[in-house]
N, C-alpha and C. Protein backbone atom coordinates (compact mmCIF):
# COMPACT_ATOMS: atom_id res chain seq x y z
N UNK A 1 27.70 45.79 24.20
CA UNK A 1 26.43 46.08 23.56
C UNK A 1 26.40 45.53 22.14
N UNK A 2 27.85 45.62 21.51
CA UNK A 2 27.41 45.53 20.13
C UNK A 2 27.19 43.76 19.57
N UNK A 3 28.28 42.83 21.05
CA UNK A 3 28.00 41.63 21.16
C UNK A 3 26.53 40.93 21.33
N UNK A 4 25.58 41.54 22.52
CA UNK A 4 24.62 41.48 22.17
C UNK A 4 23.43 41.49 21.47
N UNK A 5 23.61 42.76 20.40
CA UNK A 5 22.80 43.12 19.55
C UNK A 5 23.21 41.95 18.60
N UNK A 6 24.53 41.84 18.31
CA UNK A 6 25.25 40.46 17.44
C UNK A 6 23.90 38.90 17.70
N UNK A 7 24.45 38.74 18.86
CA UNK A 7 23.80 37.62 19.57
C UNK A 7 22.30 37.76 19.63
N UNK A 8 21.71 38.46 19.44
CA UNK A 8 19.84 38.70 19.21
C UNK A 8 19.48 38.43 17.74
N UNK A 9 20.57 39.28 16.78
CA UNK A 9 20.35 38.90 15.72
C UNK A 9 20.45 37.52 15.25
N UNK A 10 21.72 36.56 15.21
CA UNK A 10 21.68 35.53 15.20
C UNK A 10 20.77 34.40 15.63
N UNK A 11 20.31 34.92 17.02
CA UNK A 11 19.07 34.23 17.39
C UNK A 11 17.84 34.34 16.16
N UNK A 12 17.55 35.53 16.31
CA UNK A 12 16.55 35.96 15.14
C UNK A 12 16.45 34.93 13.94
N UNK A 13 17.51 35.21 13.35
CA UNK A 13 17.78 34.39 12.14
C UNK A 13 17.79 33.30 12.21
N UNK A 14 18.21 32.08 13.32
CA UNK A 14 18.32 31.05 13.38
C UNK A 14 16.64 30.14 13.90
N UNK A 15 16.08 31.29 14.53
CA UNK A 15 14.59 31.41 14.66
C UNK A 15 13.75 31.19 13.87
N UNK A 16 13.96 31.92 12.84
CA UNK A 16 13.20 32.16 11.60
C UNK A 16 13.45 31.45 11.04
N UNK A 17 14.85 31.32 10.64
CA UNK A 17 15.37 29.93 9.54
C UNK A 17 14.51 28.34 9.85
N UNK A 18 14.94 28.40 10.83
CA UNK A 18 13.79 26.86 11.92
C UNK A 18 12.35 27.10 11.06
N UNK A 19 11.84 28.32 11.44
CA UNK A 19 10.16 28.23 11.26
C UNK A 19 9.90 28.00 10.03
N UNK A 20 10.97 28.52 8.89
CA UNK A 20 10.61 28.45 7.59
C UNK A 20 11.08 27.04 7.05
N UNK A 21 12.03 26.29 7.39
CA UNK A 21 12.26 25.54 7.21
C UNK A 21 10.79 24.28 7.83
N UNK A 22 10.17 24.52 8.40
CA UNK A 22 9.50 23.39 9.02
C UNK A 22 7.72 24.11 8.34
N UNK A 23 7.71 24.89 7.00
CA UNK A 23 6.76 25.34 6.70
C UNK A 23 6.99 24.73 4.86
N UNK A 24 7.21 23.50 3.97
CA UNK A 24 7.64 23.69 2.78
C UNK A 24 6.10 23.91 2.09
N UNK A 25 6.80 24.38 0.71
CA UNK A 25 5.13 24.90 -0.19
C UNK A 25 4.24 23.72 -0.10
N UNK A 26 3.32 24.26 -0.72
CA UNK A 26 2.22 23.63 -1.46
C UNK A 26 2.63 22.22 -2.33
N UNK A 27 3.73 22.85 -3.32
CA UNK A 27 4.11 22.27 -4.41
C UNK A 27 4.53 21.36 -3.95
N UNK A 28 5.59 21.51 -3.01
CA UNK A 28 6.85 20.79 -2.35
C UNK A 28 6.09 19.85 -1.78
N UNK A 29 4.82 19.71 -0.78
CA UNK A 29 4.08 19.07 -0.61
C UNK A 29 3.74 17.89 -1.13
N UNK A 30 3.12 18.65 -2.42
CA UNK A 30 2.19 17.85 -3.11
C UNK A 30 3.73 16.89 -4.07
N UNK A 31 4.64 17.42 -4.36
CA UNK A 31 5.62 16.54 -5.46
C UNK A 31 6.25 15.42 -4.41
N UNK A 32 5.91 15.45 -3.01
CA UNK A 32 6.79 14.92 -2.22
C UNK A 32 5.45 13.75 -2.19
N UNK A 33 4.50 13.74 -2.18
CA UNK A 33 3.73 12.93 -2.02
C UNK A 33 3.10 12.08 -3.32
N UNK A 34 3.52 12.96 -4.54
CA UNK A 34 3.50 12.19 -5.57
C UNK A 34 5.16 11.06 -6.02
N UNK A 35 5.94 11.19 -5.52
CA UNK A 35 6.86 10.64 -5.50
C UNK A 35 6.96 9.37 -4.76
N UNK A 36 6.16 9.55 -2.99
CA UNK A 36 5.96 8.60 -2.27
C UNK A 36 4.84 7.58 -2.79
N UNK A 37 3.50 8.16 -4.12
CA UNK A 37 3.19 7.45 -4.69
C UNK A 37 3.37 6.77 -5.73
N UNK A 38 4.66 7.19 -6.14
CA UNK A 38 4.96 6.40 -7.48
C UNK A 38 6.02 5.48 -6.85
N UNK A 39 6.67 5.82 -5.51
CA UNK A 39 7.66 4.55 -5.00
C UNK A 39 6.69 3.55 -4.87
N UNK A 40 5.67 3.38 -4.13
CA UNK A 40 4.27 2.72 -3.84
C UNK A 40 3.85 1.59 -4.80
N UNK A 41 3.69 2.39 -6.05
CA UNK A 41 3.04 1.69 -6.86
C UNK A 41 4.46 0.94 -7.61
N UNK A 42 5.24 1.65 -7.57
CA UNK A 42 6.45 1.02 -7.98
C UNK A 42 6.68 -0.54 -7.51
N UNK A 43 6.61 -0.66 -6.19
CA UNK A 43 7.35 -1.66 -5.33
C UNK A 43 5.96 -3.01 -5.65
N UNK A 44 4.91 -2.02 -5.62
CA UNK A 44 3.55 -2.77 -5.36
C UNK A 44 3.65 -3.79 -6.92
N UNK A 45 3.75 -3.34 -7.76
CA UNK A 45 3.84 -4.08 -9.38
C UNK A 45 5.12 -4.26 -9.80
N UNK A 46 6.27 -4.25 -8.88
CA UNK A 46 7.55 -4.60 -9.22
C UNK A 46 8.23 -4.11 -10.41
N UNK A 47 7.74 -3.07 -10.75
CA UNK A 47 8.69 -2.24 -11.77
C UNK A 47 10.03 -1.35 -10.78
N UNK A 48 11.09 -1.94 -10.91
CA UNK A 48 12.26 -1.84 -10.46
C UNK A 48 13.52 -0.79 -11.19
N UNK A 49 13.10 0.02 -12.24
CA UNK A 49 12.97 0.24 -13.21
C UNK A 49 13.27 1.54 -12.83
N UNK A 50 11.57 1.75 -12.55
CA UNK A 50 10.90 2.96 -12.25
C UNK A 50 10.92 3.38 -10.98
N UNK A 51 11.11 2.40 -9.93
CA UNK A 51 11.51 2.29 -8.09
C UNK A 51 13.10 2.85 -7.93
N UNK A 52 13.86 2.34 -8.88
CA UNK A 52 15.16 3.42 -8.86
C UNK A 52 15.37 4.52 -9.45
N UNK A 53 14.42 4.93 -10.23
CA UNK A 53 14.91 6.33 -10.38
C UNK A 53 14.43 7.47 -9.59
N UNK A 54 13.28 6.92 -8.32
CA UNK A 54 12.51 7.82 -7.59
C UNK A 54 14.01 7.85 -6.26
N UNK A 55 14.80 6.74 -6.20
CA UNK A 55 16.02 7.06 -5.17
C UNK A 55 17.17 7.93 -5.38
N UNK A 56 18.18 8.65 -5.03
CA UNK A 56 19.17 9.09 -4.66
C UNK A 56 20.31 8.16 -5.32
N UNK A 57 21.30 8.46 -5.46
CA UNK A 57 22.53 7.77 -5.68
C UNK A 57 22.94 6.94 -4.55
N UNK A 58 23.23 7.95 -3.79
CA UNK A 58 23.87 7.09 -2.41
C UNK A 58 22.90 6.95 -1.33
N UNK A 59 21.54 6.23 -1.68
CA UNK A 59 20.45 6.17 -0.93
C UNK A 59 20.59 4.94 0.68
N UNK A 60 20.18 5.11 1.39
CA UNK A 60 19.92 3.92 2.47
C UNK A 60 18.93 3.57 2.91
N UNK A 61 18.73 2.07 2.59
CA UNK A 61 17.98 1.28 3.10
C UNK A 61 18.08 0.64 4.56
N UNK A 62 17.16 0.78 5.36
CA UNK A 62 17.92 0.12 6.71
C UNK A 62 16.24 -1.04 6.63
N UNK A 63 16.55 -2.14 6.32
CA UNK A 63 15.30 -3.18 6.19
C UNK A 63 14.48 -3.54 7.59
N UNK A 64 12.82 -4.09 7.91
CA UNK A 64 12.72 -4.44 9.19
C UNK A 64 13.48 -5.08 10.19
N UNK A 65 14.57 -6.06 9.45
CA UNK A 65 15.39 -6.85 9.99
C UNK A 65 17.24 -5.92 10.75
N UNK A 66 16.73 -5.00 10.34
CA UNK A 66 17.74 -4.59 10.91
C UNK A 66 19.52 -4.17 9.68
N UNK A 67 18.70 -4.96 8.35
CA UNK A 67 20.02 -4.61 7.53
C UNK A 67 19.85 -3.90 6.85
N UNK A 68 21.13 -3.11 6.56
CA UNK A 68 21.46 -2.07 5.89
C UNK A 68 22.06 -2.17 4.43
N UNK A 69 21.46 -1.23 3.23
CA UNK A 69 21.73 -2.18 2.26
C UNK A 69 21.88 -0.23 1.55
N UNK A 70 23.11 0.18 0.94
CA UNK A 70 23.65 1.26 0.43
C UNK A 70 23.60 1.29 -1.30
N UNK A 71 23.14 2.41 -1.28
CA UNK A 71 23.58 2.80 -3.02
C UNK A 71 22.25 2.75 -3.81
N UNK A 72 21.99 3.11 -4.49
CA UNK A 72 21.05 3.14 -5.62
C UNK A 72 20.65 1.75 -6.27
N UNK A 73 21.70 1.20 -7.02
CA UNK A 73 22.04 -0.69 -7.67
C UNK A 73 21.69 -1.47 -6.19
N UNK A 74 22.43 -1.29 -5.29
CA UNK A 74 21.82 -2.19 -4.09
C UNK A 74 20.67 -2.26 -3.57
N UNK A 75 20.32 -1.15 -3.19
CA UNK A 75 19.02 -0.68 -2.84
C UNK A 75 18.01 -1.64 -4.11
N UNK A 76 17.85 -1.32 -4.95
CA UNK A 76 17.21 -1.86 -5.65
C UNK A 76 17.04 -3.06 -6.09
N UNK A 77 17.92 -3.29 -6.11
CA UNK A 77 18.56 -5.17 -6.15
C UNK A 77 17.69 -6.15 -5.10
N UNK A 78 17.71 -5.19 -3.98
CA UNK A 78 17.49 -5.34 -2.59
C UNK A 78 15.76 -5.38 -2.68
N UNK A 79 14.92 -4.52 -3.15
CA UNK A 79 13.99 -4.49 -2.77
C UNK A 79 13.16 -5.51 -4.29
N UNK A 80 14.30 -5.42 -5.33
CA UNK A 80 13.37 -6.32 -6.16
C UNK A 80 13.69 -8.18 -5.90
N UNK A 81 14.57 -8.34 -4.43
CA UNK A 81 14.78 -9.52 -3.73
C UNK A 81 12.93 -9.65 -3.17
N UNK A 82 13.20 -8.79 -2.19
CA UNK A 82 12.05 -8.98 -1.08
C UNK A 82 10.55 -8.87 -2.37
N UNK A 83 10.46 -7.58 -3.02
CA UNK A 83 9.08 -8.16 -4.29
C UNK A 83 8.89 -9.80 -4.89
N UNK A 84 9.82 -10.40 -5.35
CA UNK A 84 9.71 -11.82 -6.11
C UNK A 84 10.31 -13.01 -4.65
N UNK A 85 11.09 -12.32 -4.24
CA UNK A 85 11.01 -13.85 -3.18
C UNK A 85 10.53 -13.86 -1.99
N UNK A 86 10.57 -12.71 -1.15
CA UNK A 86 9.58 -12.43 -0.08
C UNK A 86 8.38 -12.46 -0.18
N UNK A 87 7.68 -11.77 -1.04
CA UNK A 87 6.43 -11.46 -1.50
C UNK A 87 5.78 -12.62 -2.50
N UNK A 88 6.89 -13.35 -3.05
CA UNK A 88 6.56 -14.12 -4.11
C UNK A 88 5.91 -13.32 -5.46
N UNK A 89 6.12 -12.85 -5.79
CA UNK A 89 5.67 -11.74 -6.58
C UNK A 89 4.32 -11.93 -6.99
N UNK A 90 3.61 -11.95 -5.67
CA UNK A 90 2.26 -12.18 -5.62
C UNK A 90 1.45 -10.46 -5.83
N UNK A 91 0.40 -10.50 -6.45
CA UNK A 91 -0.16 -9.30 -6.73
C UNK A 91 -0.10 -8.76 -5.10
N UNK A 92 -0.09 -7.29 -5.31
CA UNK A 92 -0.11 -6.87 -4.00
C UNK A 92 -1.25 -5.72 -3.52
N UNK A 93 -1.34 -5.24 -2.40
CA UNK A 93 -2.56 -3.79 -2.26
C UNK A 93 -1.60 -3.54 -1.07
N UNK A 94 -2.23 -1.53 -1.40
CA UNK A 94 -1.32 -1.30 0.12
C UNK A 94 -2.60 0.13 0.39
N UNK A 95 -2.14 0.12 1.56
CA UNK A 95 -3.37 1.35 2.35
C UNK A 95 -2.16 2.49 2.85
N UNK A 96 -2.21 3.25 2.67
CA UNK A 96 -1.11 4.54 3.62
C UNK A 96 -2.28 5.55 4.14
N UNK A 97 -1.58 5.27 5.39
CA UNK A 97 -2.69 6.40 6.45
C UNK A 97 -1.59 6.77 7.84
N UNK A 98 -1.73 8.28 8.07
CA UNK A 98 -1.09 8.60 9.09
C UNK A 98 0.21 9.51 8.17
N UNK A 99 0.02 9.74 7.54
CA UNK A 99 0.80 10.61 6.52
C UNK A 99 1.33 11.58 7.26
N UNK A 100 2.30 12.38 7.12
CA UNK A 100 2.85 13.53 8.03
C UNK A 100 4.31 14.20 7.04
N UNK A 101 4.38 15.39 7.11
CA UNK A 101 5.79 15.59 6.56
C UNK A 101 6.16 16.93 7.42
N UNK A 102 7.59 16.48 7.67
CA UNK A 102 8.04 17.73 8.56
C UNK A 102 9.69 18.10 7.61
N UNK A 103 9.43 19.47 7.06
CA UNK A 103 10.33 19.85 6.19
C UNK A 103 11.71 20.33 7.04
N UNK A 104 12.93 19.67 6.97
CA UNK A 104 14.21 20.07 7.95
C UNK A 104 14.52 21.10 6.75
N UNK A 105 14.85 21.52 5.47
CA UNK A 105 15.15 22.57 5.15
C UNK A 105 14.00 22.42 3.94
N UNK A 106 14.51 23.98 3.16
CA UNK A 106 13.83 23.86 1.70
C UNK A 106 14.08 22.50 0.88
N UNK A 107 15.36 21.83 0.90
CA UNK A 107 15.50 20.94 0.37
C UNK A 107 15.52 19.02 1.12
N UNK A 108 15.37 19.13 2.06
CA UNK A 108 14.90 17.89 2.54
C UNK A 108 13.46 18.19 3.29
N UNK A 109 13.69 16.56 3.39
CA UNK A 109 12.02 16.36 4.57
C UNK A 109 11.83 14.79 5.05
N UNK A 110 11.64 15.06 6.55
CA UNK A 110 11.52 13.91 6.78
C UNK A 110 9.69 13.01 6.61
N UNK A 111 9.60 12.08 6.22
CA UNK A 111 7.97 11.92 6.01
C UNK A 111 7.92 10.48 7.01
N UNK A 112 6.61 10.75 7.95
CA UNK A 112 6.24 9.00 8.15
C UNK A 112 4.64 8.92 7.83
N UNK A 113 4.81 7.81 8.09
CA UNK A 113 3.27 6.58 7.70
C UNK A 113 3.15 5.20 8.03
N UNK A 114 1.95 5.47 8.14
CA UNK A 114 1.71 4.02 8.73
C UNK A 114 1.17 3.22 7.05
N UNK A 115 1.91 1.95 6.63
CA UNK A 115 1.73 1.13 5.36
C UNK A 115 1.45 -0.03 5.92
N UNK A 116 0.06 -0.41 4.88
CA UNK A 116 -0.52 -1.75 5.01
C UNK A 116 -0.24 -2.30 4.06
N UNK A 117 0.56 -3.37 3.79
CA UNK A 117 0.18 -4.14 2.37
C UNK A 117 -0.51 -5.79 2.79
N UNK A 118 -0.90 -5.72 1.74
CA UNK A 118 -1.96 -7.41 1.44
C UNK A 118 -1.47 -8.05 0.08
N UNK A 119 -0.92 -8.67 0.42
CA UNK A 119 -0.60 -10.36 -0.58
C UNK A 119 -1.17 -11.25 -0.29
N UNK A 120 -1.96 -12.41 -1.15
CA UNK A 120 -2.25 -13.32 -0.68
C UNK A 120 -3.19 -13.82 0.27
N UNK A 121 -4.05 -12.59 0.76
CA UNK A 121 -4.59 -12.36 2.30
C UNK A 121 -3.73 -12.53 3.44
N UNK A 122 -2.31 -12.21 3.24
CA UNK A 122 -2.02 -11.63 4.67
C UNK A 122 -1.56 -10.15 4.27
N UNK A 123 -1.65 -9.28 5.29
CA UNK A 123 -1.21 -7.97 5.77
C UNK A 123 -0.33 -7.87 6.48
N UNK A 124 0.77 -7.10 5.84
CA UNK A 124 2.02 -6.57 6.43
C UNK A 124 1.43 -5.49 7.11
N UNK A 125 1.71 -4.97 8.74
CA UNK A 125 1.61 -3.40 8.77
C UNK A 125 2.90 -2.77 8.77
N UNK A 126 3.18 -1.66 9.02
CA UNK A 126 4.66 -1.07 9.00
C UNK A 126 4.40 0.49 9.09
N UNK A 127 5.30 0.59 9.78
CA UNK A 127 5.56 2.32 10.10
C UNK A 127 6.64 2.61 9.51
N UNK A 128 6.74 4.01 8.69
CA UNK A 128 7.70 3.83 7.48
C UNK A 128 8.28 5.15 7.53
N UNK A 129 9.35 5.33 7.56
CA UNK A 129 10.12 6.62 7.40
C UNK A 129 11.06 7.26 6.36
N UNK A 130 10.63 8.21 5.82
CA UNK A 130 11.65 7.82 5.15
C UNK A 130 12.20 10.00 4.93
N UNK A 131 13.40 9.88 4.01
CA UNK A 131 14.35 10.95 4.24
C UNK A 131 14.12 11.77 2.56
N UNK A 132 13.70 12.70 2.22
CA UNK A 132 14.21 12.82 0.87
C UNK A 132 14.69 14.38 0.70
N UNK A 133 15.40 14.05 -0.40
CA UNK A 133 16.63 15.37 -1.05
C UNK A 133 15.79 15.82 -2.07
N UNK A 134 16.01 17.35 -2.15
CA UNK A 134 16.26 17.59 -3.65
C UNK A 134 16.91 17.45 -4.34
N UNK A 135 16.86 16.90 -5.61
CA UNK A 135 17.63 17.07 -6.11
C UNK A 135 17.86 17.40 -7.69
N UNK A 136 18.32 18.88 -7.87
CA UNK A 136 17.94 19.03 -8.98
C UNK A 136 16.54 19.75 -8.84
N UNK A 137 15.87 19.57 -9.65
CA UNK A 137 14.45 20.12 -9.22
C UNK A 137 13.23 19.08 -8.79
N UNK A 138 13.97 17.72 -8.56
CA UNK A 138 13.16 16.54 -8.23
C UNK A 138 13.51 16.07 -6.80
N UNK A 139 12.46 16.02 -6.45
CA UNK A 139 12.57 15.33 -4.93
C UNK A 139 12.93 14.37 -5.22
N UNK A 140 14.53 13.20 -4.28
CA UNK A 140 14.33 11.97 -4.57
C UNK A 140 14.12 10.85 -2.67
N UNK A 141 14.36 9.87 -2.95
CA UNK A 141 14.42 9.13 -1.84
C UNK A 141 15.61 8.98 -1.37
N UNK A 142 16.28 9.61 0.17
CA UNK A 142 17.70 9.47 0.21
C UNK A 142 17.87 8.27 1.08
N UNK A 143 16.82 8.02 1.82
CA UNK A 143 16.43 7.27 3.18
C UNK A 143 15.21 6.35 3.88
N UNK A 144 15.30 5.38 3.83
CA UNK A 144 13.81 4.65 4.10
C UNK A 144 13.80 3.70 4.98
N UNK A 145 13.03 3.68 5.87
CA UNK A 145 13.24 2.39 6.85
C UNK A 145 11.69 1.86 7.65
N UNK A 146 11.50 0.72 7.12
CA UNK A 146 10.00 0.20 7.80
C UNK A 146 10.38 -0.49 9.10
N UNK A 147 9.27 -0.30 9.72
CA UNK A 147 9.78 -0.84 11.40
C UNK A 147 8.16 -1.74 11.04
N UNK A 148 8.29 -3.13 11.39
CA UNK A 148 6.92 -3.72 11.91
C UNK A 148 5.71 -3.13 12.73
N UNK A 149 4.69 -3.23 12.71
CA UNK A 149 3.79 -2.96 13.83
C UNK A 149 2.92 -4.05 14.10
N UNK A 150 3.68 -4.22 15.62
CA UNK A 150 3.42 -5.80 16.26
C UNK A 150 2.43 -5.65 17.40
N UNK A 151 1.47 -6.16 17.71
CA UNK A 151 0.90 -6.23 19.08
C UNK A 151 1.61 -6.69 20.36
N UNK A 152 2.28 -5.61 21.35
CA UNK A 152 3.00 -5.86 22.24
C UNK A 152 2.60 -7.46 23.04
N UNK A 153 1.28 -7.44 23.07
CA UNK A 153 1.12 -8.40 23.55
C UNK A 153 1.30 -10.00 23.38
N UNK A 154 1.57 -9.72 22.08
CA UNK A 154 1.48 -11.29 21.36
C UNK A 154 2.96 -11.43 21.83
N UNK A 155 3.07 -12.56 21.92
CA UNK A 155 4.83 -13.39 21.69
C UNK A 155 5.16 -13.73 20.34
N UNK A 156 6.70 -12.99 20.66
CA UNK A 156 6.79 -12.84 18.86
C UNK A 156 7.50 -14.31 18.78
């Protein structure tokens, strides 16, 4: 009996812990989405600067291509590659729609979206995921990864 009552409780708790965890504030919300807009505008005007201090120390990048690029200095290195030579450090615009955040504890959350950017008149689309920590009392970026969005039909 007393195993059981053991084993209900635990359930209980591990129940609850789940629900609250997948409920974060208001605040938490809203700082998590001001963060995803200052990475945004960050990347968008190539201040590289200001794009690493919204990451993690030991952050990961996993790129459309499939590579993986570690650390804070890399990461950044990395994405102010793809701004000036991918992009040509052509002015840029981006659209985010499809927003979603599902909180795994008080202190992380996983977020996706669907990102449009326009250089030049072409449009990137991309479905974008990404991982972030607290840390400290600042949400940062621990995790990010854009996947293309291709028309099955076309031949790539």
């Amino acid at each position: 009996m007393k195993n059981t009552l053991f084993a209900i409780v635990i359930v209980a708790v591990l129940f609850c812990g789940n629900a609250l965890a997948q409920t974060g504030s208001k605040s938490d919300e809203a700082a998590i989405g001001a963060v995803l807009e200052q990475f945004g505008t960050a990347f968008e005007t190539g201040d590289m600067k200001s794009f690493g201090n919204l990451l993690t120390a030991n952050v990961v990048h996993v790129d459309p291509f499939g590579r993986v690029v570690s650390g804070r200095g890399e990461v950044q290195k990395h994405m102010e590659w793809v701004r000036t030579v991918a992009y040509g450090g052509k002015k840029m615009t981006a659209v985010v729609s499809d927003f979603a955040i599902n909180f795994i504890s008080s202190d992380a959350a996983l977020v996706t979206m669907r990102y449009e950017s326009t250089a030049d008149g072409t449009t990137v689309r991309e479905r974008v995921t990404f991982t972030l920590a607290r840390v400290g009392s600042d949400w940062k970026v621990a995790h990010f990864q854009p996947v293309m969005i291709a028309d099955p039909s076309q031949k790539q």
